[in-house]
PDB file of N, CA and C in Angstrom:
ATOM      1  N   UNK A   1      14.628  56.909  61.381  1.00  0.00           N
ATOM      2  CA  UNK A   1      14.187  57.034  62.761  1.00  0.00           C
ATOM      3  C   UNK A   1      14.805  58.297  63.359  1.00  0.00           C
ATOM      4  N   UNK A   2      14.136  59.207  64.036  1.00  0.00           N
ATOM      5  CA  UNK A   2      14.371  60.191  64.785  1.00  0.00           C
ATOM      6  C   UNK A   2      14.546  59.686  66.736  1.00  0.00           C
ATOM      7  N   UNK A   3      15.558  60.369  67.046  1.00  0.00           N
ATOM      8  CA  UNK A   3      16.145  60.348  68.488  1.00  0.00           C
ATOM      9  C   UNK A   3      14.887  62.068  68.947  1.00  0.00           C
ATOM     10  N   UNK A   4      14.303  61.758  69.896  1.00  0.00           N
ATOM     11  CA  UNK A   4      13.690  63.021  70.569  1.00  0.00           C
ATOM     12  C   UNK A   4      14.064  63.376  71.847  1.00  0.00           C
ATOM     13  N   UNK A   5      14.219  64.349  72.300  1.00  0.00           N
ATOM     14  CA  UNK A   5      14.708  64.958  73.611  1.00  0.00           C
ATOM     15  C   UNK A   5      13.253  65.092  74.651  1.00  0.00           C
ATOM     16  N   UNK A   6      12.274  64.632  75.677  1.00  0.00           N
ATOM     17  CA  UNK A   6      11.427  64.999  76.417  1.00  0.00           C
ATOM     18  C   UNK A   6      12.066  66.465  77.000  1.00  0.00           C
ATOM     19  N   UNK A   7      10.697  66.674  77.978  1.00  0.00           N
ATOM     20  CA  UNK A   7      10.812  68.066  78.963  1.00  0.00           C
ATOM     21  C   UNK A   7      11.772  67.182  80.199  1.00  0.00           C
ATOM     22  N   UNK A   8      12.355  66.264  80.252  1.00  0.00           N
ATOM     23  CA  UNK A   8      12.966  65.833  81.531  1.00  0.00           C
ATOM     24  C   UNK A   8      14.499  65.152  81.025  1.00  0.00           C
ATOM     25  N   UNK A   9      14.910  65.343  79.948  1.00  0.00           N
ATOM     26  CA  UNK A   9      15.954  64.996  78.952  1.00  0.00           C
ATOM     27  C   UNK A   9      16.141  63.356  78.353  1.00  0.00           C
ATOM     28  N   UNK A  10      14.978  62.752  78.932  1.00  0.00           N
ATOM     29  CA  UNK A  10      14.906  61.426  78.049  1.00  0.00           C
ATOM     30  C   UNK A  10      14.775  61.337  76.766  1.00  0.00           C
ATOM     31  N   UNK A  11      15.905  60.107  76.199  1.00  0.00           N
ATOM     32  CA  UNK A  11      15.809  60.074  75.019  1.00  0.00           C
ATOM     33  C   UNK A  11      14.348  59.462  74.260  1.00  0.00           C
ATOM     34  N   UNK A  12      13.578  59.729  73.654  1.00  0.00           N
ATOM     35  CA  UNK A  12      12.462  59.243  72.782  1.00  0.00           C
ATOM     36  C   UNK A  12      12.631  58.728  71.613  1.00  0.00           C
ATOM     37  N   UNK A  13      11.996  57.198  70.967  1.00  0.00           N
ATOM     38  CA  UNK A  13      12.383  57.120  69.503  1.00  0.00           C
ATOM     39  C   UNK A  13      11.121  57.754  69.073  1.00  0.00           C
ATOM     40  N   UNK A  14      11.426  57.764  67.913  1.00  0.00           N
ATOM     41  CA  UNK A  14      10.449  58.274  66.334  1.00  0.00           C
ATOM     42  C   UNK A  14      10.232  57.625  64.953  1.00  0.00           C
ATOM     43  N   UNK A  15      10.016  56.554  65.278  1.00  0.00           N
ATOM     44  CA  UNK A  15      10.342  55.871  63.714  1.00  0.00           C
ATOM     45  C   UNK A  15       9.534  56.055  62.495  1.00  0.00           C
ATOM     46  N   UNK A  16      10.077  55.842  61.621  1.00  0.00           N
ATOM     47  CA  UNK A  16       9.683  56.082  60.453  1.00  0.00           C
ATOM     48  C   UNK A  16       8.404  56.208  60.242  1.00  0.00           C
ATOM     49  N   UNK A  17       8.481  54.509  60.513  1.00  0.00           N
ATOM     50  CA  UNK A  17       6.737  53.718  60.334  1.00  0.00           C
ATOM     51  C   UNK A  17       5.978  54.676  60.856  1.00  0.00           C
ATOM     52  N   UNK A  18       6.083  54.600  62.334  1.00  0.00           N
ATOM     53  CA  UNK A  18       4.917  55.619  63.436  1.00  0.00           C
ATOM     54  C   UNK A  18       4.862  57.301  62.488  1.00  0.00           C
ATOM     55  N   UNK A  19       5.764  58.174  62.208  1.00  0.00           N
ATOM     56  CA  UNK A  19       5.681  59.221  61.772  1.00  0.00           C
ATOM     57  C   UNK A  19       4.996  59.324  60.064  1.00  0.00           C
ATOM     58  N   UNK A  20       5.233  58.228  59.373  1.00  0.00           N
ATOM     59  CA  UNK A  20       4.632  58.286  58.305  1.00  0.00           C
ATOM     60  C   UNK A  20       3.021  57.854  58.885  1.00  0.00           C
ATOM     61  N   UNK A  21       2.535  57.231  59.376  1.00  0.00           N
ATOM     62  CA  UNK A  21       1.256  56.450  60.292  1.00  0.00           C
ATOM     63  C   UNK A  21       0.646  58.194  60.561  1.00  0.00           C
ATOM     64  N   UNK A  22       1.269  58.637  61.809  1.00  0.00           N
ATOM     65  CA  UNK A  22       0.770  59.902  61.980  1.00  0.00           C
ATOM     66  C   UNK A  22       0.375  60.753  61.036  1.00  0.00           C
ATOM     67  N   UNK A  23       1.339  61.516  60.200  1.00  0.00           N
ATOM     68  CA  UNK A  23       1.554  62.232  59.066  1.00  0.00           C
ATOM     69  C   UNK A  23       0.519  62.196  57.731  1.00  0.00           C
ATOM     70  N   UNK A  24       0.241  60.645  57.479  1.00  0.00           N
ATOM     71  CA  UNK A  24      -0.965  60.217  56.992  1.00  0.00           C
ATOM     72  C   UNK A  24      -2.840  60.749  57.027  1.00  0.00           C
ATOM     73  N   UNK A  25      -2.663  61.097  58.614  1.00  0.00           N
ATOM     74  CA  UNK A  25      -4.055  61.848  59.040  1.00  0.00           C
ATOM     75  C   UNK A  25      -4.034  63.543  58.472  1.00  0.00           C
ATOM     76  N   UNK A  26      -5.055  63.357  57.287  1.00  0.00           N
ATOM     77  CA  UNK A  26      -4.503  64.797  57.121  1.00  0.00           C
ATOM     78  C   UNK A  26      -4.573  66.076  57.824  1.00  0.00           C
ATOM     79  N   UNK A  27      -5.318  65.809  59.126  1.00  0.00           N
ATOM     80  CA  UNK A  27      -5.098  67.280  60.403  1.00  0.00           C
ATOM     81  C   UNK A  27      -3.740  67.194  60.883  1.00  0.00           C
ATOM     82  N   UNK A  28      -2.847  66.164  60.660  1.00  0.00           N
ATOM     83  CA  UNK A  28      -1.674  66.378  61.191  1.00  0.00           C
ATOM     84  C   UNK A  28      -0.758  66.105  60.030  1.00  0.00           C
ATOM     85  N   UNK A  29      -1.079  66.728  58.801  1.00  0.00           N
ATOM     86  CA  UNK A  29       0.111  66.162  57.800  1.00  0.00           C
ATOM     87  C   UNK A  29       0.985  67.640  57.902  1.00  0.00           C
ATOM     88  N   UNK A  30       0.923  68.258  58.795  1.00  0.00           N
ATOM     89  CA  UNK A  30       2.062  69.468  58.809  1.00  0.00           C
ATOM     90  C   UNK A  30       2.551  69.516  59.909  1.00  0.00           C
ATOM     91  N   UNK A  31       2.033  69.043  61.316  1.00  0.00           N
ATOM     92  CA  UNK A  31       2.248  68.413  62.964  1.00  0.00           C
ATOM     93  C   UNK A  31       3.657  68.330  62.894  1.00  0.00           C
ATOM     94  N   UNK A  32       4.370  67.909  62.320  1.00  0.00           N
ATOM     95  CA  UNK A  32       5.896  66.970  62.851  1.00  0.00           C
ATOM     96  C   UNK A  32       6.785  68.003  63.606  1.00  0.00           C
ATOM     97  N   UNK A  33       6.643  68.868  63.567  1.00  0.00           N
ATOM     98  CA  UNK A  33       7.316  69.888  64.227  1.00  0.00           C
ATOM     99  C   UNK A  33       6.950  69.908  65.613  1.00  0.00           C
ATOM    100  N   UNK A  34       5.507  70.200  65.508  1.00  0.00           N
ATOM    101  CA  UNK A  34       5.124  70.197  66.899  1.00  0.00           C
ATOM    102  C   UNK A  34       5.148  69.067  67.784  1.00  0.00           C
ATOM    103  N   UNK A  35       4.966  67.797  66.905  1.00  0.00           N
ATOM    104  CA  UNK A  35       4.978  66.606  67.496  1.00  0.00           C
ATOM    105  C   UNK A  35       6.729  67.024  68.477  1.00  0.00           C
ATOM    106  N   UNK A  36       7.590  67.284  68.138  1.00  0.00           N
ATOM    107  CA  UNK A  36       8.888  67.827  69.027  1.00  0.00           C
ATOM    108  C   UNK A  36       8.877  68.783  69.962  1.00  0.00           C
ATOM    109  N   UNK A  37       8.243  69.486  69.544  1.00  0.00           N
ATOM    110  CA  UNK A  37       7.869  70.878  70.948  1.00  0.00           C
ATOM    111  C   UNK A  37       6.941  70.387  71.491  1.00  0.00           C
ATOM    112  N   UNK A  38       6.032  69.334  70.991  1.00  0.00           N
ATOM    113  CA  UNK A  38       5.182  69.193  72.499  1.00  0.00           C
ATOM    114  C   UNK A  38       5.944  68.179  73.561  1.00  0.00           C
ATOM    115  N   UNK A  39       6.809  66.720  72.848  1.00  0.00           N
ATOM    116  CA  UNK A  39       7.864  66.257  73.768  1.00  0.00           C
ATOM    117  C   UNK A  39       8.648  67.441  75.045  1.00  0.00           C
ATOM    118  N   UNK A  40       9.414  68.441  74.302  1.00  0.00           N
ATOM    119  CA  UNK A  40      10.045  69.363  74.935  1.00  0.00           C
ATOM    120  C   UNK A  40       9.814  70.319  75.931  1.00  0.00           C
ATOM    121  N   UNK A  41       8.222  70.739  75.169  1.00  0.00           N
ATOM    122  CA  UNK A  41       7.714  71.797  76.259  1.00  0.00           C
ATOM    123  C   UNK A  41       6.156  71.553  76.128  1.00  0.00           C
ATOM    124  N   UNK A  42       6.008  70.501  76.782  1.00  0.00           N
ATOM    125  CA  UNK A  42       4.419  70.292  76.788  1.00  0.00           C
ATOM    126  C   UNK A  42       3.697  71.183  78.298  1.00  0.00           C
ATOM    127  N   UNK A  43       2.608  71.174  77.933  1.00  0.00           N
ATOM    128  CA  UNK A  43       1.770  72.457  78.819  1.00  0.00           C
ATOM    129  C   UNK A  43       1.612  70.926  80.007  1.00  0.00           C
ATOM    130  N   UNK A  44       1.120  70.095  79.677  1.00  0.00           N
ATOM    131  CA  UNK A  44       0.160  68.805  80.855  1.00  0.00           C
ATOM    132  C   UNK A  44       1.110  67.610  80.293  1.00  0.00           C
ATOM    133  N   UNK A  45       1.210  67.063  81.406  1.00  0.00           N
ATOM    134  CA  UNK A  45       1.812  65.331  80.840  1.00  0.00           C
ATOM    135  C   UNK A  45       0.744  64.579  81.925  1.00  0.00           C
ATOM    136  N   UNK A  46       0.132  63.318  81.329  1.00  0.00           N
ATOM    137  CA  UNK A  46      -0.699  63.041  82.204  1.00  0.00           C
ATOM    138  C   UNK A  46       0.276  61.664  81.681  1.00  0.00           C
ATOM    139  N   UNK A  47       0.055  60.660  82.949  1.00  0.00           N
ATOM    140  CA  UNK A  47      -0.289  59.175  83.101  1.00  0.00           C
ATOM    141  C   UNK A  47      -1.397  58.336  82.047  1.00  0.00           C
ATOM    142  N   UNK A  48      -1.092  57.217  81.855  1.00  0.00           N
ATOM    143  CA  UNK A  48      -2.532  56.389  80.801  1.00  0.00           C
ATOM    144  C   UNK A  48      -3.148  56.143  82.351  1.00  0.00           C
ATOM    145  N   UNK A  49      -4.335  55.939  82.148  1.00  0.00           N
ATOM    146  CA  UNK A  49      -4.993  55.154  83.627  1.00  0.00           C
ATOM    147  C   UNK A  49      -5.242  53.563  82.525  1.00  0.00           C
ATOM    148  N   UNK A  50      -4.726  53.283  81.808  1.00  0.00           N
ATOM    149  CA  UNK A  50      -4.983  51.498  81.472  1.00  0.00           C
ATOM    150  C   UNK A  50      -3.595  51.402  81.473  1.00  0.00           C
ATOM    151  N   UNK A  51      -2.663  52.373  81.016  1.00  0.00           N
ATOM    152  CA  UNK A  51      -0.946  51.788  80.800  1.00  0.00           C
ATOM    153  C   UNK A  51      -0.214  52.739  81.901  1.00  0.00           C
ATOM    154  N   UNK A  52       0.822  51.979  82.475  1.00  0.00           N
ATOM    155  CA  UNK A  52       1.259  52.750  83.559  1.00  0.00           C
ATOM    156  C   UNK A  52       2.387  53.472  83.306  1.00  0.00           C
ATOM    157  N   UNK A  53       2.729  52.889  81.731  1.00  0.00           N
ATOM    158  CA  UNK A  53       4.158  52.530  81.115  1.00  0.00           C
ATOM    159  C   UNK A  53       3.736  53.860  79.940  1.00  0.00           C
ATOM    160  N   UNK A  54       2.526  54.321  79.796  1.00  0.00           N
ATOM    161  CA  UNK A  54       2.099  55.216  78.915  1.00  0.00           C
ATOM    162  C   UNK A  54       1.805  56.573  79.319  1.00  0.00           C
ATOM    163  N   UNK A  55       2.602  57.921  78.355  1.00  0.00           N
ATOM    164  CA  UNK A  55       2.289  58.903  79.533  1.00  0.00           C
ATOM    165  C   UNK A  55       1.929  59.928  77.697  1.00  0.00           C
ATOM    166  N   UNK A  56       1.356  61.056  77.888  1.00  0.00           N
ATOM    167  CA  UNK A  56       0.685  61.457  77.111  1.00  0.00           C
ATOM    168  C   UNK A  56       0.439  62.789  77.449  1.00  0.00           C
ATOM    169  N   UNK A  57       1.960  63.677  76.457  1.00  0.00           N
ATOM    170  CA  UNK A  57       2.169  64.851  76.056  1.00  0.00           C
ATOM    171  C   UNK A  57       1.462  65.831  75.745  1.00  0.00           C
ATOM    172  N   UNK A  58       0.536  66.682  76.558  1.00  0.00           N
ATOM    173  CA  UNK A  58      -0.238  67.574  75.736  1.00  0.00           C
ATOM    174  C   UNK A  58       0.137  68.984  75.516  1.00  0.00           C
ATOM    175  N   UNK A  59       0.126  69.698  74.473  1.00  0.00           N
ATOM    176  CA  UNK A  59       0.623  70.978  73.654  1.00  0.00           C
ATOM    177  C   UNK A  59      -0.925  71.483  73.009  1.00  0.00           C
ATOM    178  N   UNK A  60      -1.069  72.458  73.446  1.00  0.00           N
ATOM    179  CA  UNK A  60      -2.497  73.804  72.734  1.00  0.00           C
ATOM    180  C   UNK A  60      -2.084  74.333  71.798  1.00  0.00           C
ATOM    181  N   UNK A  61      -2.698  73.433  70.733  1.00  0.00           N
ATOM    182  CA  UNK A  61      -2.277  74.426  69.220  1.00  0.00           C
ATOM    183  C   UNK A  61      -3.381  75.322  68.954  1.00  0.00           C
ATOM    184  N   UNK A  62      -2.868  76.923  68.952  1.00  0.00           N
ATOM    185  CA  UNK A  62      -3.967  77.960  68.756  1.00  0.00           C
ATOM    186  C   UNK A  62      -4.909  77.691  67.293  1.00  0.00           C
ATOM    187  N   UNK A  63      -3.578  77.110  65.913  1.00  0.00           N
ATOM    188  CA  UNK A  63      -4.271  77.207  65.010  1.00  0.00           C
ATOM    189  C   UNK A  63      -4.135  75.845  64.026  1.00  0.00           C
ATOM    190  N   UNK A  64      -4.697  75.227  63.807  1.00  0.00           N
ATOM    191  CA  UNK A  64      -4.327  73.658  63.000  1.00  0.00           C
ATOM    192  C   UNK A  64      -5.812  73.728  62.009  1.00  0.00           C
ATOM    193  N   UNK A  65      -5.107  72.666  60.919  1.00  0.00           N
ATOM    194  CA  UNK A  65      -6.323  72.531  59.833  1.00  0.00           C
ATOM    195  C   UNK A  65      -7.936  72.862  60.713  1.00  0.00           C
ATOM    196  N   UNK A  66      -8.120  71.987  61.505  1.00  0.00           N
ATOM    197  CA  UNK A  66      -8.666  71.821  61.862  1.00  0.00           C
ATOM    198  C   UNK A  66      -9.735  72.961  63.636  1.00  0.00           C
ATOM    199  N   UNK A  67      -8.914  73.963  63.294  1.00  0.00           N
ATOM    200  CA  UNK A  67      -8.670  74.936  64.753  1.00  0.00           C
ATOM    201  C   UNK A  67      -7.799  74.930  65.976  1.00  0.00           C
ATOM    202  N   UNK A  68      -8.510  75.683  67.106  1.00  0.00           N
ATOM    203  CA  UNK A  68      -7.984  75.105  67.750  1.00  0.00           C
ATOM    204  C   UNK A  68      -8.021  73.542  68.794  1.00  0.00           C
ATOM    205  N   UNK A  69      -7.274  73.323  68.363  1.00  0.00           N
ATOM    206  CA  UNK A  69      -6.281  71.838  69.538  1.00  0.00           C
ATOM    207  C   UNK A  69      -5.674  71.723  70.289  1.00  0.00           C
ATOM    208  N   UNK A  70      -5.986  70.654  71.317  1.00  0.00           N
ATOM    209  CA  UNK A  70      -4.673  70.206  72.016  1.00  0.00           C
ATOM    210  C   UNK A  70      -3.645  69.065  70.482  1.00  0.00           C
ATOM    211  N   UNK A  71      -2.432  69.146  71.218  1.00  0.00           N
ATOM    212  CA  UNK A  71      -1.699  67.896  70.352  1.00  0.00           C
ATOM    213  C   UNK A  71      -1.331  66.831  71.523  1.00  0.00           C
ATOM    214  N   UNK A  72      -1.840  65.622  71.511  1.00  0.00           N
ATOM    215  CA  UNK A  72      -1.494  64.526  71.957  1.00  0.00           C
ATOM    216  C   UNK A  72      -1.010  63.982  71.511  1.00  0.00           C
ATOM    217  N   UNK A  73       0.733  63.884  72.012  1.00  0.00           N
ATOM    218  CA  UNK A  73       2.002  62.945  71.812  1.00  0.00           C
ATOM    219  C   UNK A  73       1.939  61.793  72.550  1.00  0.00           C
ATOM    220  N   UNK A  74       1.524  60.305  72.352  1.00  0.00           N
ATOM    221  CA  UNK A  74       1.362  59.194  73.405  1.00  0.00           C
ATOM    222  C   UNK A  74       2.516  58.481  73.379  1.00  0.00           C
ATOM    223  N   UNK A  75       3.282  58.386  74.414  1.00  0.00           N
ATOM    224  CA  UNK A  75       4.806  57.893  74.543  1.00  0.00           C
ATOM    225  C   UNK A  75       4.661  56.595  75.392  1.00  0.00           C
ATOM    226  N   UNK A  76       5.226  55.776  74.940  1.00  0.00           N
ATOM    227  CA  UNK A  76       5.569  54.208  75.870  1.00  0.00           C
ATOM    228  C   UNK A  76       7.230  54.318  76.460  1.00  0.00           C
ATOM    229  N   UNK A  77       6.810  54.498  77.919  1.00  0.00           N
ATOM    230  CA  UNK A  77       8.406  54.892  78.264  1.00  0.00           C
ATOM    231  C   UNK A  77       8.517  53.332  79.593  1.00  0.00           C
ATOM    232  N   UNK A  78       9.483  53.066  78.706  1.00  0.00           N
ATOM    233  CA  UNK A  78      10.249  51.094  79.896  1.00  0.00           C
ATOM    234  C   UNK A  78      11.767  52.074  80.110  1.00  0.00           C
ATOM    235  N   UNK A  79      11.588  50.925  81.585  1.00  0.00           N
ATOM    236  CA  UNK A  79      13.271  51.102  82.031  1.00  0.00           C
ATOM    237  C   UNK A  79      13.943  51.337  80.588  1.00  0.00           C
ATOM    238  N   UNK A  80      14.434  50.397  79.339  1.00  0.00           N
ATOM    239  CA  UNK A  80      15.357  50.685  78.778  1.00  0.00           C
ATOM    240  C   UNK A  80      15.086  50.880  77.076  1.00  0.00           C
ATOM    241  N   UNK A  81      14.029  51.880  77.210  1.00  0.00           N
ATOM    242  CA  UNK A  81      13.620  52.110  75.751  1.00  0.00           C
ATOM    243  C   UNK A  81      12.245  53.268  76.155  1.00  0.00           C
ATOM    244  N   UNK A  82      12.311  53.990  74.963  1.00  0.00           N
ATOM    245  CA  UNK A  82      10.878  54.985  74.736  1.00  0.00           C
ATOM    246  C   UNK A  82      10.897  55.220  73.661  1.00  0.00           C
ATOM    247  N   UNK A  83       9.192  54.980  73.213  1.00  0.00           N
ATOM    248  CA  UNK A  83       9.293  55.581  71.426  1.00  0.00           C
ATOM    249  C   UNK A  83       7.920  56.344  71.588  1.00  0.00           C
ATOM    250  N   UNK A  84       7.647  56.996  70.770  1.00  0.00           N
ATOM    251  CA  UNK A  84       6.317  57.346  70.164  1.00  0.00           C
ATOM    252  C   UNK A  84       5.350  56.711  69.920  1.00  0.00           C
ATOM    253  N   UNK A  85       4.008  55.955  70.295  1.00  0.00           N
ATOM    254  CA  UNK A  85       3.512  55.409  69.587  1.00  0.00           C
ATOM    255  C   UNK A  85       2.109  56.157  68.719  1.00  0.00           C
ATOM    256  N   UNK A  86       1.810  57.028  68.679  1.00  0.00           N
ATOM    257  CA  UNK A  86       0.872  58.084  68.135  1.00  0.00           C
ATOM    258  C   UNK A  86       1.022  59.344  68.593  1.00  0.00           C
ATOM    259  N   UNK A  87       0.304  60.038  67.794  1.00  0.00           N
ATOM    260  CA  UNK A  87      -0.065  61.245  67.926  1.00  0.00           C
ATOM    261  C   UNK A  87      -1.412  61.955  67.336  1.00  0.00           C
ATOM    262  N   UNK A  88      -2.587  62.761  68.089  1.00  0.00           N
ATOM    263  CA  UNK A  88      -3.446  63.255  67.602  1.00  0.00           C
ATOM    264  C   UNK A  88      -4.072  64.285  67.990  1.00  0.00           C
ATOM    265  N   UNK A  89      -4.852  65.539  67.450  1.00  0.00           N
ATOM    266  CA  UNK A  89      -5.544  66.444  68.176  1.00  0.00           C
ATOM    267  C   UNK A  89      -6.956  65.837  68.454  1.00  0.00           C
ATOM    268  N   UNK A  90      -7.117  66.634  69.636  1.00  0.00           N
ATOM    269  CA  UNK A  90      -8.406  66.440  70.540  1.00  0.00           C
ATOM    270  C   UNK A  90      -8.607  67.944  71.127  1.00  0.00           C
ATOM    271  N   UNK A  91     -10.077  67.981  71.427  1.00  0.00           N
ATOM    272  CA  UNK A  91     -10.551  69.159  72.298  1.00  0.00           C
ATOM    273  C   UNK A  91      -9.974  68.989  73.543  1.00  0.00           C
ATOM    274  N   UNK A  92      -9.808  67.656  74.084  1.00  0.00           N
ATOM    275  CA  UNK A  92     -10.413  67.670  75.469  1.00  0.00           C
ATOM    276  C   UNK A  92      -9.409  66.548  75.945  1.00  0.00           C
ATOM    277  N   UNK A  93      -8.330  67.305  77.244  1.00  0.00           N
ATOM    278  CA  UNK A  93      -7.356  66.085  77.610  1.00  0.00           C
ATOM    279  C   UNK A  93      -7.985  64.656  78.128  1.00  0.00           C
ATOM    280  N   UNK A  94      -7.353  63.801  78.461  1.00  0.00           N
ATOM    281  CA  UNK A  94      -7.644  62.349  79.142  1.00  0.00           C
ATOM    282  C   UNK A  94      -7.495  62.508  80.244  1.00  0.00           C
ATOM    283  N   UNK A  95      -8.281  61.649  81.291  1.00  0.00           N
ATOM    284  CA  UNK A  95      -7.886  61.440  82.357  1.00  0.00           C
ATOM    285  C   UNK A  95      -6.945  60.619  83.013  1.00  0.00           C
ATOM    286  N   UNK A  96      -6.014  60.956  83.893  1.00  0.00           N
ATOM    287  CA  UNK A  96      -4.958  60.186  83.850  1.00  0.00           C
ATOM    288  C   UNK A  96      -4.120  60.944  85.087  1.00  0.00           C
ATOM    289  N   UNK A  97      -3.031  60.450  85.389  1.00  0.00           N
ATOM    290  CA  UNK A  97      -2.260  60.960  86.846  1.00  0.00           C
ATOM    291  C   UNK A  97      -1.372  61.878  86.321  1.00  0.00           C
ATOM    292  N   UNK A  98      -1.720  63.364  86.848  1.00  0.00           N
ATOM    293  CA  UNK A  98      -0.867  64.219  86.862  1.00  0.00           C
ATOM    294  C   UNK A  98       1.141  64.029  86.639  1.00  0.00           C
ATOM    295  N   UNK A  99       1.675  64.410  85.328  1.00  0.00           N
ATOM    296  CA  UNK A  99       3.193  64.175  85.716  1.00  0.00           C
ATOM    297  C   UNK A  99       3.721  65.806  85.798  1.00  0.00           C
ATOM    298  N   UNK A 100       2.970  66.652  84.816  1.00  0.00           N
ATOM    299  CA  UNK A 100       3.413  67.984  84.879  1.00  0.00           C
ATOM    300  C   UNK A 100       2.310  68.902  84.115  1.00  0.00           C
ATOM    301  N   UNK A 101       2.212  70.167  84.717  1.00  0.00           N
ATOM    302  CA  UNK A 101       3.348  70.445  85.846  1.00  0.00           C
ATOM    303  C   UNK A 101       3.038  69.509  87.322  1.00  0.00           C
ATOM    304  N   UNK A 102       3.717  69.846  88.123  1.00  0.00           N
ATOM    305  CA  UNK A 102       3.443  68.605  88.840  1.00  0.00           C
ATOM    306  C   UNK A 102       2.607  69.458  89.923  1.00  0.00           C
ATOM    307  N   UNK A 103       1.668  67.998  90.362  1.00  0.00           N
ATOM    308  CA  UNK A 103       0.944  68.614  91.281  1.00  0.00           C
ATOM    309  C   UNK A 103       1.275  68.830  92.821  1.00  0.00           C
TER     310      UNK A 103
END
């Protein structure tokens, strides 16, 4: 299991399971890096509009298997715990409540 640092210094888990899960998709079997810089220095953090508790890291990768991407890091953050629970590229962010930059 990996400890992750967010853009606001919260700690994030990373576990095994979830990173082998991710890693598995082969557009992201080279990601794991970025999966950390987008925690750190993500361009948009939006809100889930179904989870309130779910907020969702986005990072513009110029160049991936697949072109260019956003990388969506989806984080479950409670009062006394946060982990990772996916990660994937998409064209096109979600809709969801602005966290940053902030509006």
């Amino acid at each position: 299991m990996q400890i992750l640092t967010d853009y606001q210094g919260r700690q994030i888990r990373l576990t095994t399971e979830r990173l082998a899960h991710i890693l598995e998709h082969p557009e992201m079997a080279t990601m794991e890096a970025a999966i950390c810089t987008a925690l750190q220095q993500p361009q948009v953090v939006r809100r889930s509009r179904t989870d309130s508790n779910v907020y969702l890291y986005y990072q513009h990768q110029a160049e991936t298997m697949v072109g260019a991407k956003w990388l969506c890091v989806v984080v479950k953050l409670l009062p006394d715990d946060a982990f990772v629970i996916t990660a994937y590229l998409t064209d096109k962010l979600k809709q969801g409540e602005p966290q940053w930059p902030k509006p």
